[in-house]
Structures are given as structure tokens and as C-alpha cells.
N, C-alpha and C. Protein backbone atom coordinates (compact mmCIF):
# COMPACT_ATOMS: atom_id res chain seq x y z
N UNK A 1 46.51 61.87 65.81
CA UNK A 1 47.02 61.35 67.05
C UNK A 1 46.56 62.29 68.17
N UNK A 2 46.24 61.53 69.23
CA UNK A 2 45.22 62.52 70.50
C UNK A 2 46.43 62.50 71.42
N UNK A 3 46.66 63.01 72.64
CA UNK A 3 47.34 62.69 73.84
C UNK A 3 46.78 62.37 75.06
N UNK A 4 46.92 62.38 75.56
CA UNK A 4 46.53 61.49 77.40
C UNK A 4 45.31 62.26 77.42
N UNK A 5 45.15 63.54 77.34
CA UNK A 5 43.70 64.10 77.17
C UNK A 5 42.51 64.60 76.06
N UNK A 6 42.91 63.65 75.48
CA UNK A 6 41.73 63.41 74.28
C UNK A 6 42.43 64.70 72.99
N UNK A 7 43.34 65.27 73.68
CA UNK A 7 43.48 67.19 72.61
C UNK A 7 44.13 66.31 71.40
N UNK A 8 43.69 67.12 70.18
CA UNK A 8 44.59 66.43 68.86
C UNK A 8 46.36 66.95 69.05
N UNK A 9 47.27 66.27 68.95
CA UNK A 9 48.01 66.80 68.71
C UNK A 9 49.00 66.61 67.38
N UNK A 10 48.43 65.71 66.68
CA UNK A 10 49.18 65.60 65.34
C UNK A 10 48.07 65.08 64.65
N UNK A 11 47.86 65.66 63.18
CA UNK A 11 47.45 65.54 61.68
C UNK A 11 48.13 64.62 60.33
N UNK A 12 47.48 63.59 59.98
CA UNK A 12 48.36 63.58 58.71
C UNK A 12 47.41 63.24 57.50
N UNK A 13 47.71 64.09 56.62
CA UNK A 13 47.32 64.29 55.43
C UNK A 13 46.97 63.39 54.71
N UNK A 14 46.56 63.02 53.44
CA UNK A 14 46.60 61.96 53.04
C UNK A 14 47.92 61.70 51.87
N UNK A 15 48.55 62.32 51.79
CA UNK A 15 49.83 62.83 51.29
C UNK A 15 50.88 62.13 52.41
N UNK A 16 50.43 62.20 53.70
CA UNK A 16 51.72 62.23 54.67
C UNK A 16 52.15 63.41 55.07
N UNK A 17 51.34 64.12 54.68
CA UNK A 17 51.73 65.54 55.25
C UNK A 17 51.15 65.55 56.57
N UNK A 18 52.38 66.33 57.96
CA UNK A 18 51.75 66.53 59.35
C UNK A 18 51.53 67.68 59.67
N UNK A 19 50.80 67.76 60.29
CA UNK A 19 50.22 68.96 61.26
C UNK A 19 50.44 68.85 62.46
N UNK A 20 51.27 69.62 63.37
CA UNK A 20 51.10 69.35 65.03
C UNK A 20 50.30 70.97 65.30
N UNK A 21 49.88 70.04 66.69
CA UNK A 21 49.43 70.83 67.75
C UNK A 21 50.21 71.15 68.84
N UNK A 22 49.93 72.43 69.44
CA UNK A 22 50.64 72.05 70.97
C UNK A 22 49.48 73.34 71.95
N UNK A 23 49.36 72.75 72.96
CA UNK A 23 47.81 73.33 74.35
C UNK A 23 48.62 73.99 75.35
N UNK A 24 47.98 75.06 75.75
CA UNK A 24 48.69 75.24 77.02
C UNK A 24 48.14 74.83 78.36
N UNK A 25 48.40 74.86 79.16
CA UNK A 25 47.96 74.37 80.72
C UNK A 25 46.35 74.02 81.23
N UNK A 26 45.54 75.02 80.28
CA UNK A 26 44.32 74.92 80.25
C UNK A 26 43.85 74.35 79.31
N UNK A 27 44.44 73.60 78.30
CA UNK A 27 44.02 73.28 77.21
C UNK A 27 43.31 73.86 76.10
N UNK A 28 43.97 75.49 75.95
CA UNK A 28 43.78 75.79 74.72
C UNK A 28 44.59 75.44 73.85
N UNK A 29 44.42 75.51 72.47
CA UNK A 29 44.92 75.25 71.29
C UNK A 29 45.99 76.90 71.50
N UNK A 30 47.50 76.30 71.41
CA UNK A 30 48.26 77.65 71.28
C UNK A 30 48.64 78.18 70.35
N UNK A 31 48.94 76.77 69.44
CA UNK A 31 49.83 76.62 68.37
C UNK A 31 49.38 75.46 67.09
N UNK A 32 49.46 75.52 65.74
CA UNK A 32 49.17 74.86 64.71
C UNK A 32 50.91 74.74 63.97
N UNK A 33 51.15 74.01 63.74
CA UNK A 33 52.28 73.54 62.67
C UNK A 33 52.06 72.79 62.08
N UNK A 34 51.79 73.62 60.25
CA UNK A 34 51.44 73.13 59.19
C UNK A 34 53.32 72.51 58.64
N UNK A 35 52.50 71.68 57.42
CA UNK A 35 54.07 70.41 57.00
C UNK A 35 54.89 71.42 56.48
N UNK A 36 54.90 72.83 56.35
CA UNK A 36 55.80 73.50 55.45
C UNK A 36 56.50 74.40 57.09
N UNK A 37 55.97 73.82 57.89
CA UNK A 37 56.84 74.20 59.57
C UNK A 37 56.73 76.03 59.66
N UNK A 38 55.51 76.22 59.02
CA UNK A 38 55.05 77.67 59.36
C UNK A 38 53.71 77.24 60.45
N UNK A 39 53.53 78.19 61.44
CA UNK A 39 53.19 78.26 62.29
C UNK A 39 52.39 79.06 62.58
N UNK A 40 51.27 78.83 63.39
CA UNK A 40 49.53 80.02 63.89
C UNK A 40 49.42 79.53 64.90
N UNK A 41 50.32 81.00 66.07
CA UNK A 41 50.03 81.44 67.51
C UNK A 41 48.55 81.73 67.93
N UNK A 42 47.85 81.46 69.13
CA UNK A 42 47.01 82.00 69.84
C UNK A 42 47.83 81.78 70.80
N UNK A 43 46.91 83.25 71.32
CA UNK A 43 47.26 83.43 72.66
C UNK A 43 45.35 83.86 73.75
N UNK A 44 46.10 83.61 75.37
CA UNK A 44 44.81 83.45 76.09
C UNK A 44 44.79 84.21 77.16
N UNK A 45 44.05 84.80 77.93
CA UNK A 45 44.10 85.58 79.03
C UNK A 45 44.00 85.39 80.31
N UNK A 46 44.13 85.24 81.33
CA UNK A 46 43.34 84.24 82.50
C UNK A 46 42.51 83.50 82.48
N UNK A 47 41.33 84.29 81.93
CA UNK A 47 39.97 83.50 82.02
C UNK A 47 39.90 82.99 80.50
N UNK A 48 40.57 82.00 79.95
CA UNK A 48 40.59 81.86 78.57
C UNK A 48 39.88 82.25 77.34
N UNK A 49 40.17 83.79 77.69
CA UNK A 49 39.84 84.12 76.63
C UNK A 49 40.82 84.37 75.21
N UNK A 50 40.92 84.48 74.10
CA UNK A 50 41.06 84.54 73.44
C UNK A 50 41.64 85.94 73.10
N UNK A 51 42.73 86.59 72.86
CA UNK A 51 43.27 87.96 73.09
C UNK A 51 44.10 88.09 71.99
N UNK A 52 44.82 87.02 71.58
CA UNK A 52 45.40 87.65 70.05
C UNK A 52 45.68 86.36 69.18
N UNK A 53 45.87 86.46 67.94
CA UNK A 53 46.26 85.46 66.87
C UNK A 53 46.89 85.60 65.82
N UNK A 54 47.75 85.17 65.85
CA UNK A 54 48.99 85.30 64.71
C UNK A 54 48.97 84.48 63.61
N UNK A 55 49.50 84.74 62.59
CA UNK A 55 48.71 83.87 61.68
C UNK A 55 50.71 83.77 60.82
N UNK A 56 51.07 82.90 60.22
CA UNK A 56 52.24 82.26 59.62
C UNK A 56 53.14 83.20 59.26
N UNK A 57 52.34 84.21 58.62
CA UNK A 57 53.53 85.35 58.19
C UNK A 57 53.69 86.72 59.60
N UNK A 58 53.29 86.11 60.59
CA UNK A 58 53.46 87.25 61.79
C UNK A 58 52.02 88.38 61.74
N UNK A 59 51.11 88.11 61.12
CA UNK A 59 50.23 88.94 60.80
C UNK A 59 48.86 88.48 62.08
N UNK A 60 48.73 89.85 63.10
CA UNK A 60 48.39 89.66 64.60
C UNK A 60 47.04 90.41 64.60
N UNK A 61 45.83 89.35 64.93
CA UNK A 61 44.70 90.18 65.20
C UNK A 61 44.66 90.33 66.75
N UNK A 62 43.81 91.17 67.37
CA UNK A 62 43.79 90.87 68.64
C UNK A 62 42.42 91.20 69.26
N UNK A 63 42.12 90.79 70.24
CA UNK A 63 40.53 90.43 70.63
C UNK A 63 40.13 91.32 72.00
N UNK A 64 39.39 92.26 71.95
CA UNK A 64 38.96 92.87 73.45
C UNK A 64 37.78 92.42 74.02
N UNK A 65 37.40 92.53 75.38
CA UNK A 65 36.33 91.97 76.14
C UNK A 65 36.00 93.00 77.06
N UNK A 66 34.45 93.19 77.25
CA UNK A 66 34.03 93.55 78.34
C UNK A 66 34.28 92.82 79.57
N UNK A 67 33.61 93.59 80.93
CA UNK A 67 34.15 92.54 82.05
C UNK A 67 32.60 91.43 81.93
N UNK A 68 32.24 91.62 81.15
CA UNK A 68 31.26 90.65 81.35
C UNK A 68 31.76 88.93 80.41
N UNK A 69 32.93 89.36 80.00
CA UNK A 69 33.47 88.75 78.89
C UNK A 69 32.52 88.42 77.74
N UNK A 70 31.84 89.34 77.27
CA UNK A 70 31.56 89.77 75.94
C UNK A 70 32.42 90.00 74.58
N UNK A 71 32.50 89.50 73.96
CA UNK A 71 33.67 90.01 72.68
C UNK A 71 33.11 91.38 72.69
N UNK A 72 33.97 92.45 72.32
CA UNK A 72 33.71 94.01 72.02
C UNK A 72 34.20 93.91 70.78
N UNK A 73 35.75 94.15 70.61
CA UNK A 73 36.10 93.96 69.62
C UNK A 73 36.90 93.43 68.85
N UNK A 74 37.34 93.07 66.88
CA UNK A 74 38.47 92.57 66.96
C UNK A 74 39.09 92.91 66.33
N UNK A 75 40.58 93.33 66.47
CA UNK A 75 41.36 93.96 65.82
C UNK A 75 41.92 93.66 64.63
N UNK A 76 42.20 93.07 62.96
CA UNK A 76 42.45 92.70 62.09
C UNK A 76 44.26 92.75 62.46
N UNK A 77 45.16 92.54 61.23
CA UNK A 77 46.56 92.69 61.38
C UNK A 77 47.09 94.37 60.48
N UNK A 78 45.86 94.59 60.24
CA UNK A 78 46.31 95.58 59.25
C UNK A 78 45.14 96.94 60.32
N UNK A 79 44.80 96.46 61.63
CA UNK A 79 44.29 98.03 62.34
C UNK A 79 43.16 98.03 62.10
N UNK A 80 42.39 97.43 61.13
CA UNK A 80 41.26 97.39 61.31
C UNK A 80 40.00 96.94 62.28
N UNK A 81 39.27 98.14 63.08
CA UNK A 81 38.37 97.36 64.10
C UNK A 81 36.89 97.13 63.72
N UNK A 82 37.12 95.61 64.15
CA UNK A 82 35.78 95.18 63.77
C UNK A 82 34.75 95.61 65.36
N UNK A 83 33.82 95.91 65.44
CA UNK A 83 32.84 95.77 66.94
C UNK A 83 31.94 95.07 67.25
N UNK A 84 31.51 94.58 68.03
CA UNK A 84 30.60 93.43 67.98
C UNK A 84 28.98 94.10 68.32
């Protein structure tokens, strides 16, 4: 199922299992809700970038940028930095 602006906001399985979506203002993807109602945060920065992601069990990578908005680097949930 799409909404008024084309964004998906619901999934269903072939089970019947759903998936929602929900966008924020700019139409990023913020949020995923899988049928077991666990949940995968993004989050965005002004210029939509991409700055952190949470994944069902609270487990948070997070994303740095040059000002050129270059990915630099990305942070894993366990501290690990990846560099680009």
C-alpha cells in the first residue's frame, strides 16, 4: 500500500504478515515495523543525510560526513569504525 505520495507505507507477506512504514517531512524512510511489531529507526540531518540507524534490538550505527557531504565514516553498534 503507497500513500498520496507514491512512499510505501504498508507490506504484506504472503502469509499476511505486515510491514509498515512511516517518512518524515522530507520523505525519508524513518521507520520499518516488521509483523512481530519490532522496529528499525533511521534518523536524518538537515540536508538528508543519513546520521544514525537503529536496528530492533536498540543496536545504533551512526554515520559521519564531510562538509562536502561525503560519507567519512560509519560507526557499527559495537564502536567499530568503518572509513570510507
Amino acid at each position: 500500500m503507497f500513500n498520496d505520495l507514491g512512499r510505501l507505507i504498508e507490506s504484506v507477506g504472503a502469509r499476511g504478515q505486515t510491514t509498515t512504514y512511516a517518512y518524515d517531512a522530507n520523505g525519508n524512510r524513518v521507520r520499518a515495523t516488521d509483523p512481530a511489531g519490532d522496529a528499525t529507526t533511521r534518523a536524518f540531518d538537515a540536508l538528508d543525510r543519513l546520521v544514525r540507524a537503529t536496528d530492533a534490538l536498540g543496536g545504533a550505527g551512526t554515520y559521519a560526513y564531510d562538509g562536502q557531504d561525503n560519507l567519512l565514516s560509519v560507526t557499527d553498534p559495537n564502536g567499530h569504525v568503518n572509513r570510507s
